[in-house]
PDB file of N, CA and C in Angstrom:
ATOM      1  N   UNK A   1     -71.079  21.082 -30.640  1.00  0.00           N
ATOM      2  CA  UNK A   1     -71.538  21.043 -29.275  1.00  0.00           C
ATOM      3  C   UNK A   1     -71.154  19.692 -28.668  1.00  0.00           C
ATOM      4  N   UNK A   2     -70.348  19.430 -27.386  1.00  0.00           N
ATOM      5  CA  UNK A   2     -70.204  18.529 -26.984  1.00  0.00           C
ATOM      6  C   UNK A   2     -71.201  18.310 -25.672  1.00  0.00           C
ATOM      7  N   UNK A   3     -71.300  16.704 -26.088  1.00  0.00           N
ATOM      8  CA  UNK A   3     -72.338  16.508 -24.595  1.00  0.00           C
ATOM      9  C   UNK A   3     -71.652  15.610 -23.726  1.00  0.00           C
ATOM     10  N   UNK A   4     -71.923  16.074 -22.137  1.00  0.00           N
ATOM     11  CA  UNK A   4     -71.221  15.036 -21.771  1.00  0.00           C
ATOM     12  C   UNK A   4     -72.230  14.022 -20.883  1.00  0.00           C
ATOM     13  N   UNK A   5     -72.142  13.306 -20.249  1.00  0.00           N
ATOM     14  CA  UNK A   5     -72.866  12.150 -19.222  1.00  0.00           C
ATOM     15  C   UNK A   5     -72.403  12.572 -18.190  1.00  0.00           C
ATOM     16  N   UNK A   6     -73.920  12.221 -17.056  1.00  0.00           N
ATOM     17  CA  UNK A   6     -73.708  12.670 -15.540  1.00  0.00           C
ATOM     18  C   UNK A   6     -74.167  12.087 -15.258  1.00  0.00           C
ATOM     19  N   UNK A   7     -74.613  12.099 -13.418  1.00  0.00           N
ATOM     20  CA  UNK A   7     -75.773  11.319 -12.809  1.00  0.00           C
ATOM     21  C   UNK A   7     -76.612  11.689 -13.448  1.00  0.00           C
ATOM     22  N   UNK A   8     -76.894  12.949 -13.301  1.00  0.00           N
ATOM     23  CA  UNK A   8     -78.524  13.805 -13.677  1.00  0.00           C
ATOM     24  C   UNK A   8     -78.834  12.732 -14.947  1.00  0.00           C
ATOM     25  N   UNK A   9     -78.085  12.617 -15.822  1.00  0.00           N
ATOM     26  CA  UNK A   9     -78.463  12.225 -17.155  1.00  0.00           C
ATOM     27  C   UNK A   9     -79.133  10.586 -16.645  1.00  0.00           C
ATOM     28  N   UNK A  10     -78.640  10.353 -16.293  1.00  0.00           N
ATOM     29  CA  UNK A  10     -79.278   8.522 -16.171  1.00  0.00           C
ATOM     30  C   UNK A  10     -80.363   8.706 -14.339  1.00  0.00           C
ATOM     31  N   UNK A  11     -80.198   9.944 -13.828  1.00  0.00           N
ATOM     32  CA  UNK A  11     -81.101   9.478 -13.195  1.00  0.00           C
ATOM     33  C   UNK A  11     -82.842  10.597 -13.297  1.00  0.00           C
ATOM     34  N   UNK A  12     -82.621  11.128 -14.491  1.00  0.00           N
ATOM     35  CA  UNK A  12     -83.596  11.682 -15.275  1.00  0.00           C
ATOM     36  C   UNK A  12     -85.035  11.307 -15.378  1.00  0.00           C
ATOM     37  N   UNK A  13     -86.162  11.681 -15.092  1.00  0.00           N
ATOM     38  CA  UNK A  13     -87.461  10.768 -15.495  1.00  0.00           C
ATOM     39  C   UNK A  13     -87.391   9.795 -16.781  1.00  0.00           C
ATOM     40  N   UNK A  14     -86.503  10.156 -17.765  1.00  0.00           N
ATOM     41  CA  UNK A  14     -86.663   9.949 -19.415  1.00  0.00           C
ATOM     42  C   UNK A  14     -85.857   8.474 -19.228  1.00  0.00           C
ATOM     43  N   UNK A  15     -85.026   8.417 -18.326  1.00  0.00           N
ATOM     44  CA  UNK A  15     -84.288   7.158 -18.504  1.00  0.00           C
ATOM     45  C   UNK A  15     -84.752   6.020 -17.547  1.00  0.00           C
ATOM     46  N   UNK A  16     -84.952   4.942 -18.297  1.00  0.00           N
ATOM     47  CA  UNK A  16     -86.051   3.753 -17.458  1.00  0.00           C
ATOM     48  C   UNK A  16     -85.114   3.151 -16.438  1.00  0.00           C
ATOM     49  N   UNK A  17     -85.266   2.972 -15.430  1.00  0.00           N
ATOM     50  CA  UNK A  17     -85.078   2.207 -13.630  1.00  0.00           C
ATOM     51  C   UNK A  17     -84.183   1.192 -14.752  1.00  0.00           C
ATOM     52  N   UNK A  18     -83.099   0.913 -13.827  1.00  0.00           N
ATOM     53  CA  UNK A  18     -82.331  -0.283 -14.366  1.00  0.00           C
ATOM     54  C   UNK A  18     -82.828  -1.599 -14.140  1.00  0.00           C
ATOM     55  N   UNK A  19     -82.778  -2.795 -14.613  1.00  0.00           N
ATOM     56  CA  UNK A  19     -83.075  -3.805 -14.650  1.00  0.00           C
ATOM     57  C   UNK A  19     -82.553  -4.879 -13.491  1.00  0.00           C
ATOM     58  N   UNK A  20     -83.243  -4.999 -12.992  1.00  0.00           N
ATOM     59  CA  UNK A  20     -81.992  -6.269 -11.623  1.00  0.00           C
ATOM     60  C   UNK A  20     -82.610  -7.337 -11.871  1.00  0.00           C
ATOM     61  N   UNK A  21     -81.265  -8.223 -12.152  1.00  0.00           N
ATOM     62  CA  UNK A  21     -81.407  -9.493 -12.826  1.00  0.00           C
ATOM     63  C   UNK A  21     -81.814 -10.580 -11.465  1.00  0.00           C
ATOM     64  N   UNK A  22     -82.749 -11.804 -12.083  1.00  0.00           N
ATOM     65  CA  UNK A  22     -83.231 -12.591 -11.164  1.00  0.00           C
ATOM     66  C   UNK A  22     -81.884 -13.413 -10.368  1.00  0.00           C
ATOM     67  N   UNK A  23     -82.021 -13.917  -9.504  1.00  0.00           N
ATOM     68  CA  UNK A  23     -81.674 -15.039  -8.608  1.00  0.00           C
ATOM     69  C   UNK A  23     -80.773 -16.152  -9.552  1.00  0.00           C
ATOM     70  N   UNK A  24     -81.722 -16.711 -10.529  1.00  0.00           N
ATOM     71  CA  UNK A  24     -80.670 -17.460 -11.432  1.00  0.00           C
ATOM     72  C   UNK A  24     -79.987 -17.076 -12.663  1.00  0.00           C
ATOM     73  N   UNK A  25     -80.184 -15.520 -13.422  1.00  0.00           N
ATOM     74  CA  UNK A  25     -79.602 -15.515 -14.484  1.00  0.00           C
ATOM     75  C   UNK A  25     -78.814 -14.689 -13.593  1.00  0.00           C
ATOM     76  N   UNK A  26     -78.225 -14.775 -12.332  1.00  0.00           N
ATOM     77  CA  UNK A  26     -76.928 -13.770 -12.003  1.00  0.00           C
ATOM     78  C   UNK A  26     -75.810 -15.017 -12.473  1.00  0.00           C
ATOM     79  N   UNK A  27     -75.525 -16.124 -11.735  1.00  0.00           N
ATOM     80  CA  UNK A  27     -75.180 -17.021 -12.094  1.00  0.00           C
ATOM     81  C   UNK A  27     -74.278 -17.225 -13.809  1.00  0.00           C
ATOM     82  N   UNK A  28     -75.474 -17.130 -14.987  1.00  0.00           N
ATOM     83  CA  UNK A  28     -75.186 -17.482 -16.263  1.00  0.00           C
ATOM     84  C   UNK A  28     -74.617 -16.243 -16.504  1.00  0.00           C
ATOM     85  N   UNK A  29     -75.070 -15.138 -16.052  1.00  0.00           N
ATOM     86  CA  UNK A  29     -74.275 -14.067 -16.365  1.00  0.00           C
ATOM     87  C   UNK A  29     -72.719 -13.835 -16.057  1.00  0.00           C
ATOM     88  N   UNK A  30     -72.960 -14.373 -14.968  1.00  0.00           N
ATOM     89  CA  UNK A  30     -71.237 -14.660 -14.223  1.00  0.00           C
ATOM     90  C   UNK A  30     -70.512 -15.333 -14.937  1.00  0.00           C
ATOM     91  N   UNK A  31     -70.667 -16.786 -15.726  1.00  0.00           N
ATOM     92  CA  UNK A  31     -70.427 -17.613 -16.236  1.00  0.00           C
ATOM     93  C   UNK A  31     -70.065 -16.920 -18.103  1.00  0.00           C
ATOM     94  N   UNK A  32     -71.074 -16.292 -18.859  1.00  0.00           N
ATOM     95  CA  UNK A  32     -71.147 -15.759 -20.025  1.00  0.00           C
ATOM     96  C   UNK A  32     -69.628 -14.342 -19.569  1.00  0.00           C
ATOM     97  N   UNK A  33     -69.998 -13.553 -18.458  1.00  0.00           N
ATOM     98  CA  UNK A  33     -69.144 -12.357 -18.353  1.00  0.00           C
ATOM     99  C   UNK A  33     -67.754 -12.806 -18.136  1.00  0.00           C
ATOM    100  N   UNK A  34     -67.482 -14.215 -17.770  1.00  0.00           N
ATOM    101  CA  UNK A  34     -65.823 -14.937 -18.044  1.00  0.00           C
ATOM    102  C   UNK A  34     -65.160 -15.324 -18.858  1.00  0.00           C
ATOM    103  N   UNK A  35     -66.230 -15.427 -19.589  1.00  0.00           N
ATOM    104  CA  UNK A  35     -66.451 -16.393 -21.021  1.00  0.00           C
ATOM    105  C   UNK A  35     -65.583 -14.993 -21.719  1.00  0.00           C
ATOM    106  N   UNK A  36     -66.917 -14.187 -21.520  1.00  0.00           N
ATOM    107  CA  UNK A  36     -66.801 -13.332 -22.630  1.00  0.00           C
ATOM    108  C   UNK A  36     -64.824 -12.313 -22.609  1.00  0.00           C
ATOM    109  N   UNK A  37     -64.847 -12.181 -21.543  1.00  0.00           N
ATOM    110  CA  UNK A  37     -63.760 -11.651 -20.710  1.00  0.00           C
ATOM    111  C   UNK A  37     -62.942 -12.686 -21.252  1.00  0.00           C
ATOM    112  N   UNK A  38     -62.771 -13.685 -21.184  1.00  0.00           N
ATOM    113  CA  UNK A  38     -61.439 -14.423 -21.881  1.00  0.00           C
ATOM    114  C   UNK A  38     -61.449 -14.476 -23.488  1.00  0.00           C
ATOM    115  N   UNK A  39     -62.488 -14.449 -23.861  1.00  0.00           N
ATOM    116  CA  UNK A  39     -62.694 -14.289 -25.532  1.00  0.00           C
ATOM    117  C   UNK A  39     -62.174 -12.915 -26.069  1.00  0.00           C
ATOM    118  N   UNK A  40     -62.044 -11.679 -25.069  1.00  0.00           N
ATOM    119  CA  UNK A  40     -61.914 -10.792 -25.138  1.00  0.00           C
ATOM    120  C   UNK A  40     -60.123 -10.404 -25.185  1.00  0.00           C
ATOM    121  N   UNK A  41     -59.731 -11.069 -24.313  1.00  0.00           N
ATOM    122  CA  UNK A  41     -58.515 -11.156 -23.884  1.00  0.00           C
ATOM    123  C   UNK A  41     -57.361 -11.914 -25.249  1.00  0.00           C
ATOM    124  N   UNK A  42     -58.304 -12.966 -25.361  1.00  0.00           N
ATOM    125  CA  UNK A  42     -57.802 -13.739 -26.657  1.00  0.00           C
ATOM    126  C   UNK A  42     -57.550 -12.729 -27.986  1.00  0.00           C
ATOM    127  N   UNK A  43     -58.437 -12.143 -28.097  1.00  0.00           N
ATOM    128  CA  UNK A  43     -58.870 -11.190 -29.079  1.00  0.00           C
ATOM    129  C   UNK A  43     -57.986 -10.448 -29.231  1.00  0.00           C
ATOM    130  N   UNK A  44     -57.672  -9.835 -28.191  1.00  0.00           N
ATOM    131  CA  UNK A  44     -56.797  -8.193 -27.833  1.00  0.00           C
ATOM    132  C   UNK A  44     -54.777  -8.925 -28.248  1.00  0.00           C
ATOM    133  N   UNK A  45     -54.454 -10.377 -27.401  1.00  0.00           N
ATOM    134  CA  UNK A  45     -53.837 -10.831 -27.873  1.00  0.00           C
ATOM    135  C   UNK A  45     -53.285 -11.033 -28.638  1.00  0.00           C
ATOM    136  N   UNK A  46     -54.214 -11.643 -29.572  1.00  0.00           N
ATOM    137  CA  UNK A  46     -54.323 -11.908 -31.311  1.00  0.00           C
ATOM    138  C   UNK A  46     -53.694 -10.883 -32.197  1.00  0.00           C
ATOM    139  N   UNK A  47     -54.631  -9.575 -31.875  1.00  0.00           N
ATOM    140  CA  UNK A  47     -54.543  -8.359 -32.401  1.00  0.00           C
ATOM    141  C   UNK A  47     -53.125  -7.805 -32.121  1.00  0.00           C
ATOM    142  N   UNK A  48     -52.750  -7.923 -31.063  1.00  0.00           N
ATOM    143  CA  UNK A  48     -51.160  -7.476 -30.494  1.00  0.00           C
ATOM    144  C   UNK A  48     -50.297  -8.344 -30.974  1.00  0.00           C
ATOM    145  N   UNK A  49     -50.271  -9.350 -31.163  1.00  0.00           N
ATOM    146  CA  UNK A  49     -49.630 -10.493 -31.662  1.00  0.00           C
ATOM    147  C   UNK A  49     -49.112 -10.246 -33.517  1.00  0.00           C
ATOM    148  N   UNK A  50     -50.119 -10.009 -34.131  1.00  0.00           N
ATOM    149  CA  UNK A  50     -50.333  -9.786 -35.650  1.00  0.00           C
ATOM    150  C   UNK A  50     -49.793  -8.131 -36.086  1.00  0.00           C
ATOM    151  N   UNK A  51     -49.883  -7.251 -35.043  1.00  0.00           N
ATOM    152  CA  UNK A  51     -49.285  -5.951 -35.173  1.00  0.00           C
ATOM    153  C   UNK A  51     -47.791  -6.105 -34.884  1.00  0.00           C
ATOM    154  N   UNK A  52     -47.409  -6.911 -33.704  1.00  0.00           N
ATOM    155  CA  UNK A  52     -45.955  -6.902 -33.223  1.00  0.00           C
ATOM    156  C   UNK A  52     -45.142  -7.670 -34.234  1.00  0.00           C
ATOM    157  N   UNK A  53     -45.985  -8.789 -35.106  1.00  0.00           N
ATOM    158  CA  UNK A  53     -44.967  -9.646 -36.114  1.00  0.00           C
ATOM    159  C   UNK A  53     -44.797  -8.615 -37.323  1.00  0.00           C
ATOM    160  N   UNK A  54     -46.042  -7.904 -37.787  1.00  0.00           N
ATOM    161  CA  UNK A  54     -45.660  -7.357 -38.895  1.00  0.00           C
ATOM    162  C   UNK A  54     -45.020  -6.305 -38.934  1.00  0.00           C
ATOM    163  N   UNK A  55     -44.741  -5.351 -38.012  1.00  0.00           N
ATOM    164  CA  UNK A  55     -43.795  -4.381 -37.486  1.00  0.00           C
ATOM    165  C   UNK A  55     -42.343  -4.648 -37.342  1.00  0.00           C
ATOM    166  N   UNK A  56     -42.403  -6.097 -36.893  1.00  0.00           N
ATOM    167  CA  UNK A  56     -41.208  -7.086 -36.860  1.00  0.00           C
ATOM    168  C   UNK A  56     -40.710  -7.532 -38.267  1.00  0.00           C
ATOM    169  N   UNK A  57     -41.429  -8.154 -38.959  1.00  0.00           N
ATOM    170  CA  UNK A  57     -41.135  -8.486 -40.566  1.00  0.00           C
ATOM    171  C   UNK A  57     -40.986  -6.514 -41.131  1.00  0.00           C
ATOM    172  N   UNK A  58     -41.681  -5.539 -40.958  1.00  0.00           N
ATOM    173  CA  UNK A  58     -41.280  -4.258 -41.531  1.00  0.00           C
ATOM    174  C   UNK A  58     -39.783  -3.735 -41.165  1.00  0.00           C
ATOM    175  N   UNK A  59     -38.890  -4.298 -40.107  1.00  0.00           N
ATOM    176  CA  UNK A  59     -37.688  -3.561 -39.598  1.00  0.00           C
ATOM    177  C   UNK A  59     -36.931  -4.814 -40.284  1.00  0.00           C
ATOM    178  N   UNK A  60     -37.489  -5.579 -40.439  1.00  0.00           N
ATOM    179  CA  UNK A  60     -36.667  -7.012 -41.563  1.00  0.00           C
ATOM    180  C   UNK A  60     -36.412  -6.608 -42.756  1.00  0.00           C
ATOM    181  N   UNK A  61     -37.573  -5.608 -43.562  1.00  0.00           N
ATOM    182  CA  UNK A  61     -38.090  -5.824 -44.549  1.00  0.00           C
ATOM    183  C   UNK A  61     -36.184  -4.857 -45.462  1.00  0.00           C
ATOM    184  N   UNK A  62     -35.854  -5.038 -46.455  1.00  0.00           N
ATOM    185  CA  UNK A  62     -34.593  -4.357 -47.421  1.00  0.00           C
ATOM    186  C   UNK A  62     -35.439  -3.057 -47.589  1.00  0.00           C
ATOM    187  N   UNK A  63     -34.580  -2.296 -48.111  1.00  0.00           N
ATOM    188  CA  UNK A  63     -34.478  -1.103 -48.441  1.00  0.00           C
ATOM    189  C   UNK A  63     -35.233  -0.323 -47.579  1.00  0.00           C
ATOM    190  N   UNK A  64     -35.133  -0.395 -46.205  1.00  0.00           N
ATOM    191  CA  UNK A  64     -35.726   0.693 -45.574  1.00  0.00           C
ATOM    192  C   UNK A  64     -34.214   2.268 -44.829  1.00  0.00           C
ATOM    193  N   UNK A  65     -34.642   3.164 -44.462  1.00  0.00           N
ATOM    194  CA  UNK A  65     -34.056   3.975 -44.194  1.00  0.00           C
ATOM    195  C   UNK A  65     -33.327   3.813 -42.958  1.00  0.00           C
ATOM    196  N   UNK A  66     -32.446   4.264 -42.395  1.00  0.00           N
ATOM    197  CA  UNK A  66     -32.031   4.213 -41.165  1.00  0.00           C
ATOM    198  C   UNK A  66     -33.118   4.662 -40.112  1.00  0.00           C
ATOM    199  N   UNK A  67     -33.311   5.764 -40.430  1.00  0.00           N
ATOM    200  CA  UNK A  67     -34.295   6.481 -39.560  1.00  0.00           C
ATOM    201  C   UNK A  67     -35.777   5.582 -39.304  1.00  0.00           C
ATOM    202  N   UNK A  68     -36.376   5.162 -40.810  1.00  0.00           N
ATOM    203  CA  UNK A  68     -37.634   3.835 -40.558  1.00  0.00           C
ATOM    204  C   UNK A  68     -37.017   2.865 -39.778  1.00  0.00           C
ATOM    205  N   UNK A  69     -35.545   2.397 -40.161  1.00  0.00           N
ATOM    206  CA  UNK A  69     -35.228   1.120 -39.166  1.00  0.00           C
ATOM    207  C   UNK A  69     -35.694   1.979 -37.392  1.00  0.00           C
ATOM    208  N   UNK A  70     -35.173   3.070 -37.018  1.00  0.00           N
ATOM    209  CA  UNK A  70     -35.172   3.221 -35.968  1.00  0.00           C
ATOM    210  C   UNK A  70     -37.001   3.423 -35.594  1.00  0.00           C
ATOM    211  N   UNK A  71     -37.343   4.135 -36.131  1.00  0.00           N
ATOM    212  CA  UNK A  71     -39.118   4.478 -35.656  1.00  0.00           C
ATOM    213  C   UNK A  71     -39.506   2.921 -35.765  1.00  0.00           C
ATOM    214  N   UNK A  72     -39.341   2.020 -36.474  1.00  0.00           N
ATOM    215  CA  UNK A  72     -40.042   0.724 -36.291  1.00  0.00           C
ATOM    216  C   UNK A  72     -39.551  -0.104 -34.862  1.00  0.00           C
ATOM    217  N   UNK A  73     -38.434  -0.030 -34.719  1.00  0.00           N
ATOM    218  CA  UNK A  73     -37.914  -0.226 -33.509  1.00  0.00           C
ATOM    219  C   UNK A  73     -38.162   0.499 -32.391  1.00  0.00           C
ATOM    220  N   UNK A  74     -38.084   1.928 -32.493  1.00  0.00           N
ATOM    221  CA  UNK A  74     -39.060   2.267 -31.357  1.00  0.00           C
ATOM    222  C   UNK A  74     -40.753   2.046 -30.971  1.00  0.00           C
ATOM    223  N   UNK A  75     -41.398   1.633 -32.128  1.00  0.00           N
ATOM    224  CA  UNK A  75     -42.969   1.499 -32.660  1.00  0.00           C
ATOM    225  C   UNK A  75     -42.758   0.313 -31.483  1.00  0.00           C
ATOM    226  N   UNK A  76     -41.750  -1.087 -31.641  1.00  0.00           N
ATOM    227  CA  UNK A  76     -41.684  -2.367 -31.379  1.00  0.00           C
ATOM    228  C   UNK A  76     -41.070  -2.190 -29.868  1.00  0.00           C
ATOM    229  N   UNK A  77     -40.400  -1.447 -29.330  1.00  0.00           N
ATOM    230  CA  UNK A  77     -40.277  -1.312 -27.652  1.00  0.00           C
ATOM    231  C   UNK A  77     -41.500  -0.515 -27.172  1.00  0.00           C
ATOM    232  N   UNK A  78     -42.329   0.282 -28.025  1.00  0.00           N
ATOM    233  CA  UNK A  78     -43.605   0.734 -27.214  1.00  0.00           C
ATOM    234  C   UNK A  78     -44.703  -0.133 -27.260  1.00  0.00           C
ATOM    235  N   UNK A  79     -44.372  -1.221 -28.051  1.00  0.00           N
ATOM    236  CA  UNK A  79     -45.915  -2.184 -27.712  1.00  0.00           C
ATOM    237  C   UNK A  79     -45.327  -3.190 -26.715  1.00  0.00           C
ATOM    238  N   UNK A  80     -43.769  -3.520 -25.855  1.00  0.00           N
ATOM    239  CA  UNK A  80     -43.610  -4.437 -25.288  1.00  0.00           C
ATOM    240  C   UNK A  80     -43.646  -3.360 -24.077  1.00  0.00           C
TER     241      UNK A  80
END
């Protein structure tokens, strides 16, 4: 059975009134949600970075097939 999300669902008796943040933690939130957003970014980077070298060292790597040379090379123009 799949369920999916709607309005109805969040605006339901069962689901509690959302929270609105005060006057000064909008601020730190702004500040933490940039933060976090560039930590995030770094992250995703990183991760793309460490997939694209070793995909790169795999089309380096001896004894691979013609056909692996080519799928790694295509693997390596679909992440740029």
């Amino acid at each position: 059975m799949t369920r999916t999300l709607s309005a109805v669902t969040f605006l339901s008796p069962r689901c509690p009134p959302p929270i609105s943040p005060s006057g000064n933690s909008g601020n730190l939130s702004r500040k933490l949600g940039r933060r976090d957003r560039a930590q995030l970014a770094l992250d995703r980077w990183s991760s793309f970075e460490r997939v694209y070298w070793s995909a790169h060292a795999a089309r380096q790597a001896p004894g691979l097939t013609v056909n692996e040379q080519k799928r790694v090379k295509n693997f390596l123009g679909a992440l740029l």
